[in-house]
Protein backbone atom coordinates (compact mmCIF):
# COMPACT_ATOMS: atom_id res chain seq x y z
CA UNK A 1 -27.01 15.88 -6.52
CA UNK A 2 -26.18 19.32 -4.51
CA UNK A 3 -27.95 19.77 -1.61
CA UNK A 4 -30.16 23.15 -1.81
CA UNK A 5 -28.45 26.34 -0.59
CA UNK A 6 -31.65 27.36 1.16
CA UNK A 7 -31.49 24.06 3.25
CA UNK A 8 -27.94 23.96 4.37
CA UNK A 9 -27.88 27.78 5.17
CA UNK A 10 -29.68 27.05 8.30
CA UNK A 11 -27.18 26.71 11.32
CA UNK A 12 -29.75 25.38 13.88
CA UNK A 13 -32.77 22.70 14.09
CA UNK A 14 -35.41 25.02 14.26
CA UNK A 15 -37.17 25.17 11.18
CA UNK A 16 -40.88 24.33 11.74
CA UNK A 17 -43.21 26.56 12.86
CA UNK A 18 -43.18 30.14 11.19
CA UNK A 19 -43.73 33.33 13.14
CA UNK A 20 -45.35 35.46 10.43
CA UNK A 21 -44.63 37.20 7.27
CA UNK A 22 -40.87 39.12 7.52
CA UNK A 23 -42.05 42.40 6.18
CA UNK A 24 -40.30 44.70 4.43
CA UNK A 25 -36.66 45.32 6.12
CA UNK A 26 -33.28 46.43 4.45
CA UNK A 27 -30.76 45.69 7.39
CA UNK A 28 -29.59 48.91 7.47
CA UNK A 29 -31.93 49.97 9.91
CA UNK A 30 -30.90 51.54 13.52
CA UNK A 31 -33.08 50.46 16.13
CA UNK A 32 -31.66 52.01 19.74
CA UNK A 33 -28.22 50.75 20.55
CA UNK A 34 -28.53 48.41 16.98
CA UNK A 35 -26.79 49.65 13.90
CA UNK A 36 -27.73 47.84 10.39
CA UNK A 37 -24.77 48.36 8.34
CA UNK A 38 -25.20 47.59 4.60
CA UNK A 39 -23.29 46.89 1.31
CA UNK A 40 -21.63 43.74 1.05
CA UNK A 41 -23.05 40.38 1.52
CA UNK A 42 -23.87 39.21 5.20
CA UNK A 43 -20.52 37.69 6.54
CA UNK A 44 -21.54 33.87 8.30
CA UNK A 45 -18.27 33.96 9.61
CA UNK A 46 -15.69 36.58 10.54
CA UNK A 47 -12.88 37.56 13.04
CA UNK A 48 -10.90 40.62 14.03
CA UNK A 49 -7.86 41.36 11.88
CA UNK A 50 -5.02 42.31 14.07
CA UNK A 51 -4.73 45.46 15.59
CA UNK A 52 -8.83 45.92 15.74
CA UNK A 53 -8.74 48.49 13.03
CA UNK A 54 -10.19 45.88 10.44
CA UNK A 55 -12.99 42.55 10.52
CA UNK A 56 -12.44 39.94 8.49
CA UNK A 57 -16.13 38.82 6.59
CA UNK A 58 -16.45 35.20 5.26
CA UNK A 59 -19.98 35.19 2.95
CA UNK A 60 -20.83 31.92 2.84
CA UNK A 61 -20.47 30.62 -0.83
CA UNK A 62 -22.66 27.75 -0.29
CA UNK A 63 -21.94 24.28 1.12
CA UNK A 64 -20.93 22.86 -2.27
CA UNK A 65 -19.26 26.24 -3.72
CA UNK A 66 -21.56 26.35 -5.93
CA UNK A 67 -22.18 30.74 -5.16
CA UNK A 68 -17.94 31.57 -4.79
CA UNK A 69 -17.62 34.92 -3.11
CA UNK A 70 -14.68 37.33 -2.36
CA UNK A 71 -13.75 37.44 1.47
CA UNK A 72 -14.57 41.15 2.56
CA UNK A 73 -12.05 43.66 4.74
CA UNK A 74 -14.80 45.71 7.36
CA UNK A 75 -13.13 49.07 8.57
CA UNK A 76 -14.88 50.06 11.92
CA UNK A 77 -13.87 53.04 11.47
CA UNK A 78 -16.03 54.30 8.21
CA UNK A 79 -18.36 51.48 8.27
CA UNK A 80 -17.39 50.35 4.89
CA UNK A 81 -16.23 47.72 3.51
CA UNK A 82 -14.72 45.88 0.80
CA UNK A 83 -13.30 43.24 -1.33
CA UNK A 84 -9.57 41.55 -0.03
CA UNK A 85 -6.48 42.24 -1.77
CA UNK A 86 -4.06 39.34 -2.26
CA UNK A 87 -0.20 39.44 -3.17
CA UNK A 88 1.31 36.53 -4.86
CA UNK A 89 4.58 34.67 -3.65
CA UNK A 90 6.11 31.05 -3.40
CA UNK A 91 6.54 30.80 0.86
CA UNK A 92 4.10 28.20 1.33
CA UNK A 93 2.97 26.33 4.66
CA UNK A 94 1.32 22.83 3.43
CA UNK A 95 4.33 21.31 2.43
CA UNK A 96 3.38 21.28 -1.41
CA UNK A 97 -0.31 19.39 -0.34
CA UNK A 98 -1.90 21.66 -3.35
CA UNK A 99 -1.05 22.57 -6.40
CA UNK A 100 -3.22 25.30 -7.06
CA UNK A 101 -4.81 28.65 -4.96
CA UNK A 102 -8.41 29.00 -4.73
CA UNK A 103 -8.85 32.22 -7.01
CA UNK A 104 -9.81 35.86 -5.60
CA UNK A 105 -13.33 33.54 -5.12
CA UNK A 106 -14.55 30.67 -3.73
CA UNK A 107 -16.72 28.75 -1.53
CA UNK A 108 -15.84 30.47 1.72
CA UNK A 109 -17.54 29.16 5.60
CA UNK A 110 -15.71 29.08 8.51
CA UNK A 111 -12.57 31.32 9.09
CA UNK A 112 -9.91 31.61 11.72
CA UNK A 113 -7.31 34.22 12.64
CA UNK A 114 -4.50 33.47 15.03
CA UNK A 115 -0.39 34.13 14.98
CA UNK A 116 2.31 31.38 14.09
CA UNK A 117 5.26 30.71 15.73
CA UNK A 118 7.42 32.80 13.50
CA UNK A 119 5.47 35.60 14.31
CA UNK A 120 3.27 36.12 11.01
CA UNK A 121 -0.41 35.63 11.10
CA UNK A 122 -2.28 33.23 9.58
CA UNK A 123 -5.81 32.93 8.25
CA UNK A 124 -7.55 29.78 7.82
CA UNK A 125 -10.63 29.51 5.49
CA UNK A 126 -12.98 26.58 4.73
CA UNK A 127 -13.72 25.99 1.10
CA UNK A 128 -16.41 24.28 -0.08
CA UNK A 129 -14.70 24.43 -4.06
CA UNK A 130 -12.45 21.29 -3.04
CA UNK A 131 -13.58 20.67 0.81
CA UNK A 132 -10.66 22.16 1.89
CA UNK A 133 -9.01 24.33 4.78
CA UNK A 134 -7.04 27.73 2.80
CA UNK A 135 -3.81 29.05 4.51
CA UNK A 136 -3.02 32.45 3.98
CA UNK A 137 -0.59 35.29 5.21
CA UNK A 138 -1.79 38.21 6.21
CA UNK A 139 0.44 40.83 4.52
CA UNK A 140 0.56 44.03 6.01
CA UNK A 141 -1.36 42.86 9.40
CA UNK A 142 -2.36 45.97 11.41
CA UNK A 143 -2.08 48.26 7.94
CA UNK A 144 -4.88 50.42 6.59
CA UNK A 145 -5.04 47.85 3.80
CA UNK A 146 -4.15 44.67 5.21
CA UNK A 147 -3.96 41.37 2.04
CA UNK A 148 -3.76 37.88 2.19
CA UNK A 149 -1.18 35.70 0.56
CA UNK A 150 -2.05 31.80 -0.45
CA UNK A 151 0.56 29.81 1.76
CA UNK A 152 -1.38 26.26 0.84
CA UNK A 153 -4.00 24.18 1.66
CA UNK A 154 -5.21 20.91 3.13
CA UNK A 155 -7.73 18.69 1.36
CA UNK A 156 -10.10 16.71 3.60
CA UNK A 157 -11.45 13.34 3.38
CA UNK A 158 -14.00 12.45 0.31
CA UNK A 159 -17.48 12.77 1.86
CA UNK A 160 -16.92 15.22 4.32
CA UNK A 161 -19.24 18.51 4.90
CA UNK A 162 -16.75 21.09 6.67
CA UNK A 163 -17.91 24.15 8.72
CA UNK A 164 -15.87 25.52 11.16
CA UNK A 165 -11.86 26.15 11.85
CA UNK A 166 -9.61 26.75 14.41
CA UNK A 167 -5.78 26.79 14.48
CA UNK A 168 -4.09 24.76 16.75
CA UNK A 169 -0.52 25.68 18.17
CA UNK A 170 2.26 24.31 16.44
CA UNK A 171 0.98 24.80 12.42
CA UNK A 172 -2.06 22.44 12.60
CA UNK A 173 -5.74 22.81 12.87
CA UNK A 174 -8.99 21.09 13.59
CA UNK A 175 -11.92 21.63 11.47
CA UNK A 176 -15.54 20.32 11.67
CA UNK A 177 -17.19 17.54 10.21
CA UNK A 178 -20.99 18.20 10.44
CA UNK A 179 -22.56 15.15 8.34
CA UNK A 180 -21.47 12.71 5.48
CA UNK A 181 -23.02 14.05 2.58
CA UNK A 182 -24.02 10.05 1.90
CA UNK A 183 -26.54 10.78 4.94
CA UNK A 184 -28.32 13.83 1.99
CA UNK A 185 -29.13 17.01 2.95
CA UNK A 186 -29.03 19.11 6.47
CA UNK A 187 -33.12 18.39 7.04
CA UNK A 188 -32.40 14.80 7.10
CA UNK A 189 -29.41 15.18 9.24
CA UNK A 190 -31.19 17.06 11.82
CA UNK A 191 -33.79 14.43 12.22
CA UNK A 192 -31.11 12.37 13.63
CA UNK A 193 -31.00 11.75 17.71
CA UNK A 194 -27.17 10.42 16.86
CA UNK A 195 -23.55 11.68 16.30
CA UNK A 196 -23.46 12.75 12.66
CA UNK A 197 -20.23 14.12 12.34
CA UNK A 198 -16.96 14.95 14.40
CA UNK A 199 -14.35 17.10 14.25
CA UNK A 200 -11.09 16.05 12.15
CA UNK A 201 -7.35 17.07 12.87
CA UNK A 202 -4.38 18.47 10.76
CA UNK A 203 -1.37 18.20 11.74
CA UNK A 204 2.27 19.06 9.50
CA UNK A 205 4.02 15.61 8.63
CA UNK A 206 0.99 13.71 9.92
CA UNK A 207 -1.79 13.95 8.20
CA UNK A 208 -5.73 14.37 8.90
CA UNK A 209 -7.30 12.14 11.64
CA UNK A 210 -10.60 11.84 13.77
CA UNK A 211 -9.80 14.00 17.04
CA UNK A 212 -10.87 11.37 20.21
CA UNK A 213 -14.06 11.91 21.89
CA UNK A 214 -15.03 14.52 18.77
CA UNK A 215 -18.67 12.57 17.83
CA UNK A 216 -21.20 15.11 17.53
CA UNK A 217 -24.76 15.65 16.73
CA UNK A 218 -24.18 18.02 13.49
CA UNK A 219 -20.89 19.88 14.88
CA UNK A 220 -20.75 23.58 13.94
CA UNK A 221 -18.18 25.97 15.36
CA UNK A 222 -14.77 25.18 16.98
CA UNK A 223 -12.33 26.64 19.50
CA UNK A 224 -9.35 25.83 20.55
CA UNK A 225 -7.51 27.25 23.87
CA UNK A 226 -4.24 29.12 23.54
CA UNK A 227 -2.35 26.27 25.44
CA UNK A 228 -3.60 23.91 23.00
CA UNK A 229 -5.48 22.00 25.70
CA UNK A 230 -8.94 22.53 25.60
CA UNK A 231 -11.00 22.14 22.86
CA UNK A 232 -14.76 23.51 22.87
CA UNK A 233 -17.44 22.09 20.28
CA UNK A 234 -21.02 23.80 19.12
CA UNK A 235 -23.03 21.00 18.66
CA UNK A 236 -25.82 22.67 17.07
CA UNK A 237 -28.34 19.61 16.86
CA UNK A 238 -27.88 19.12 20.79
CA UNK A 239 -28.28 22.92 21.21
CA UNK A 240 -24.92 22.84 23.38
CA UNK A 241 -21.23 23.84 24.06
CA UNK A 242 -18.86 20.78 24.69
CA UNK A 243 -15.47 21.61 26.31
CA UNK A 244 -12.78 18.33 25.57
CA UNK A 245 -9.45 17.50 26.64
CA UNK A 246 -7.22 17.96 23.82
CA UNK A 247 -5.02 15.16 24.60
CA UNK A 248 -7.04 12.19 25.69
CA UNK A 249 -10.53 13.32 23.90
CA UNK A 250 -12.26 13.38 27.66
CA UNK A 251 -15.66 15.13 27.75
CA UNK A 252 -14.65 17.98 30.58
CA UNK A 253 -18.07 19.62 30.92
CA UNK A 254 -20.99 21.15 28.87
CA UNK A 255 -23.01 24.70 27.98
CA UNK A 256 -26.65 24.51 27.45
CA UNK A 257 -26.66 27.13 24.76
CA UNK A 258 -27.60 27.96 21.29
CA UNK A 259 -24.53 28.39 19.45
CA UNK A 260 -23.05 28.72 16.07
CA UNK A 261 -19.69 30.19 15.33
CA UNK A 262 -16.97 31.00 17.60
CA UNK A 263 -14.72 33.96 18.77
CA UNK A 264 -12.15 35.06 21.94
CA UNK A 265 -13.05 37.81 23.35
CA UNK A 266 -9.89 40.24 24.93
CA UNK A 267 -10.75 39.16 27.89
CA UNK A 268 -10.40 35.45 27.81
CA UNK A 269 -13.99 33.93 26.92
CA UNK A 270 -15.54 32.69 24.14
CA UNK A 271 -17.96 34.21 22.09
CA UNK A 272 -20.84 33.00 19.93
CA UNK A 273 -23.66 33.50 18.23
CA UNK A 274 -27.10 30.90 18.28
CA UNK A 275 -30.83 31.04 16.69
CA UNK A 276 -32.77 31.42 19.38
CA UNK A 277 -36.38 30.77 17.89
CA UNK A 278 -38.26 29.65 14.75
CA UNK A 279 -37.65 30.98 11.81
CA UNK A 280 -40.32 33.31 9.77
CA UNK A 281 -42.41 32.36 7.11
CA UNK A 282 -40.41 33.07 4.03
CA UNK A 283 -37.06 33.65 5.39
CA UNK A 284 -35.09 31.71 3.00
CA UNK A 285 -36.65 32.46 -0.31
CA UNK A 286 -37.31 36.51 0.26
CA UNK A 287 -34.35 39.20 -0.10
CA UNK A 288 -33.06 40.88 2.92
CA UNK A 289 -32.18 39.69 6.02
CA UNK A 290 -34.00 37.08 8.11
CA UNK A 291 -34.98 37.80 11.11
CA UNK A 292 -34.92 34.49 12.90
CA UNK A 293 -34.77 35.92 17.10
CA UNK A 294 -31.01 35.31 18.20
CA UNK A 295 -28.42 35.53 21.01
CA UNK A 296 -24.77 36.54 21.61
CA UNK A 297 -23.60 35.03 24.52
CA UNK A 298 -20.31 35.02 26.40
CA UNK A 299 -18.83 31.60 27.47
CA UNK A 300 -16.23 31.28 30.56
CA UNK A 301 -13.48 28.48 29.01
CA UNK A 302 -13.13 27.28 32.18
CA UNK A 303 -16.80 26.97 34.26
CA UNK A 304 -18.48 27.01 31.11
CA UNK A 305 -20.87 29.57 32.68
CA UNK A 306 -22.97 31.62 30.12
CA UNK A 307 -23.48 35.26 30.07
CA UNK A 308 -26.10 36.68 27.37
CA UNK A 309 -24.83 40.18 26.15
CA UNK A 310 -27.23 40.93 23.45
CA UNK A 311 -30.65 39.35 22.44
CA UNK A 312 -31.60 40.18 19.16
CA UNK A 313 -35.65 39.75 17.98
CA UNK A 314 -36.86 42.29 14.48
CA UNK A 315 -34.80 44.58 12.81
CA UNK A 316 -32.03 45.09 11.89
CA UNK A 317 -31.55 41.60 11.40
CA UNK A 318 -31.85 37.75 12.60
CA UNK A 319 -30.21 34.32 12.55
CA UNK A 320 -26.70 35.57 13.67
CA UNK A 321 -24.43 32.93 13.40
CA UNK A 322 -21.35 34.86 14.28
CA UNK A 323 -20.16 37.63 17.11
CA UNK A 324 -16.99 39.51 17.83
CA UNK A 325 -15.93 42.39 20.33
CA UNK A 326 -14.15 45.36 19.54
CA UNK A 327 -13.86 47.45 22.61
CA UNK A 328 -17.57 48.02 23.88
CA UNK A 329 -19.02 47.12 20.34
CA UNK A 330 -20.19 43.81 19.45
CA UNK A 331 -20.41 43.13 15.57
CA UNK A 332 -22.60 40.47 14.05
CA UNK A 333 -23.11 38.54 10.93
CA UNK A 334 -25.48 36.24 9.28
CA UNK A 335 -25.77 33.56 6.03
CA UNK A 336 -28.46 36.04 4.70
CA UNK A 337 -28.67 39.56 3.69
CA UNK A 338 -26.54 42.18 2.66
CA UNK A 339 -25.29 44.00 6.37
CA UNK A 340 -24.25 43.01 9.55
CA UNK A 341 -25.31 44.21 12.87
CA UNK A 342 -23.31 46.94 15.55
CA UNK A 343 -24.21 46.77 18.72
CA UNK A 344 -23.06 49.65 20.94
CA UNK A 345 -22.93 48.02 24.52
CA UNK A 346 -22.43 51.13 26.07
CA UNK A 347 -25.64 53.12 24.97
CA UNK A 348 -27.52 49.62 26.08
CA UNK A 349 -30.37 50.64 28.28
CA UNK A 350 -32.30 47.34 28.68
């Protein structure tokens, strides 16, 4: 049996007490410094396409596929946004793993941006259709209309529930594991004081493996440093940021923070998003956004100190699960809702 969408849609383990009725709020509200911008469904995921021009949005499709969406092209330019292009070719990156490309839909989560070797730029994208990680080019990177082009994919083990992924130098990538779906749904999951999941490994001519010292209460997002030898963990039900050595799997240090999904920020640290407090009454089964109090906070890779940049709590909208920076503008996205949030550091007063 599928789990519910309402139930898996929330990133972090506080569910309990509600903190009164929503109201009535669009998300395209600007409050101060904090833009609502509307028309496309709420991106749980995204990352900056290169040259800055562009965000890639990831709508979460639900954690079986079962609600396929397209992945959305943001221009920060107009504000607007739309459905991805794709172009069609036979240069493929999996080494024939998959015979098929997901469609123009599918059950998108976690997506990653980063450049291969050859130069060309690659986006990863979980899909919850066939619990796989998509590789595609992006054609025309930097271009007032970048595409994608399918390059393959990588099917993960049978019973795994995938969120998060992050390239890894050399071709591979590690994606995470948050829970067998033997253990039921995300409620049950939470209620665990153990390691439910852990983040596994792909790597070209070698297959998919457990990476060492990965166990995890519910992992969410993951990071990898550009030298390939950190790796850095949200384990959302421990409400913390673990930093591991690549190589050996040795736990190097940890955040106390809320986090969700992760980003690099031009300056070298990494970026999330986290649920900072319970969730309102009806937040899962009324339209718009909810409005679940949040946090964007800055991570330094290598002290693991935490800097808070925004604190979000009422309109526009709540439960950010994702951040990136684009000059002095911070954009964020959600799992619910139709808009995502920009946040003009420089007119920040408070």
């Amino acid at each position: 049996m599928k789990t519910p969408f309402w139930k898996i849609l929330v990133p972090l383990a506080l569910l309990l007490a509600g903190a009164g009725a929503r109201g009535e709020v669009t998300g395209c509200e600007t409050v101060g410094h904090v833009q609502g911008v509307c028309g496309f469904p709420a991106p749980e995921d995204m990352a900056v396409l290169p040259g800055g021009r562009h965000l890639l949005l990831s709508p979460f499709g639900g954690i079986s596929g079962e609600h396929p969406q397209s992945l959305y092209v943001f221009e920060t330019e107009t504000l607007k946004a739309g459905p991805v292009a794709y172009r069609k070719d036979d240069g493929r990156w999996d080494g024939g793993l998959c015979d098929t490309d997901p469609g123009e839909k599918f059950g998108a989560h976690g997506v990653h941006i980063s450049q291969r070797q050859d130069g060309s730029w690659q986006l990863l994208a979980v899909n919850h259709d066939r619990e796989a990680v998509e590789m595609f080019e992006i054609v025309g990177a930097g271009a007032s209309e970048p595409a994608l082009a399918w390059r393959g994919c990588v099917v993960l083990p049978a019973g795994s529930t995938l969120n998060d992924v992050a390239a890894l130098p050399g071709g591979g990538f590690l994606v995470s594991h948050m829970m067998a779906r033997s253990e039921g749904d995300l409620m049950a999951a939470m209620a665990q004081t153990g390691d439910t999941g852990h983040i596994w490994r792909w790597r070209p001519g070698r297959g998919v493996d457990k990476l060492p010292g990965s166990d995890s209460n519910l992992p969410n997002g993951v990071a990898v440093s550009d030298d390939g030898r950190h790796v850095y963990i949200a384990e959302t039900g421990r409400r913390q940021v673990r930093k591991l050595d690549y190589a050996s799997g040795e736990h190097l240090g940890t955040a106390s923070v809320a986090a969700d999904n992760f980003t690099w920020t031009p300056d070298g640290r990494l970026l999330t998003a986290g649920i900072t407090g319970a969730m309102p009454e009806g937040c899962m089964t009324s339209p718009g956004p909810c409005l679940a109090p949040f946090h964007i906070a800055a991570i330094d890779p290598e002290t693991l100190a935490v800097t808070v940049l925004h604190r979000q709590s009422g309109p526009p909208m709540g439960a950010g699960s994702v951040a990136v920076l684009v000059g002095d503008t911070l954009y964020a996205g959600s799992f619910k809702g139709h808009q995502l949030l920009r946040i003009n550091l420089g007119e920040k007063t408070d």
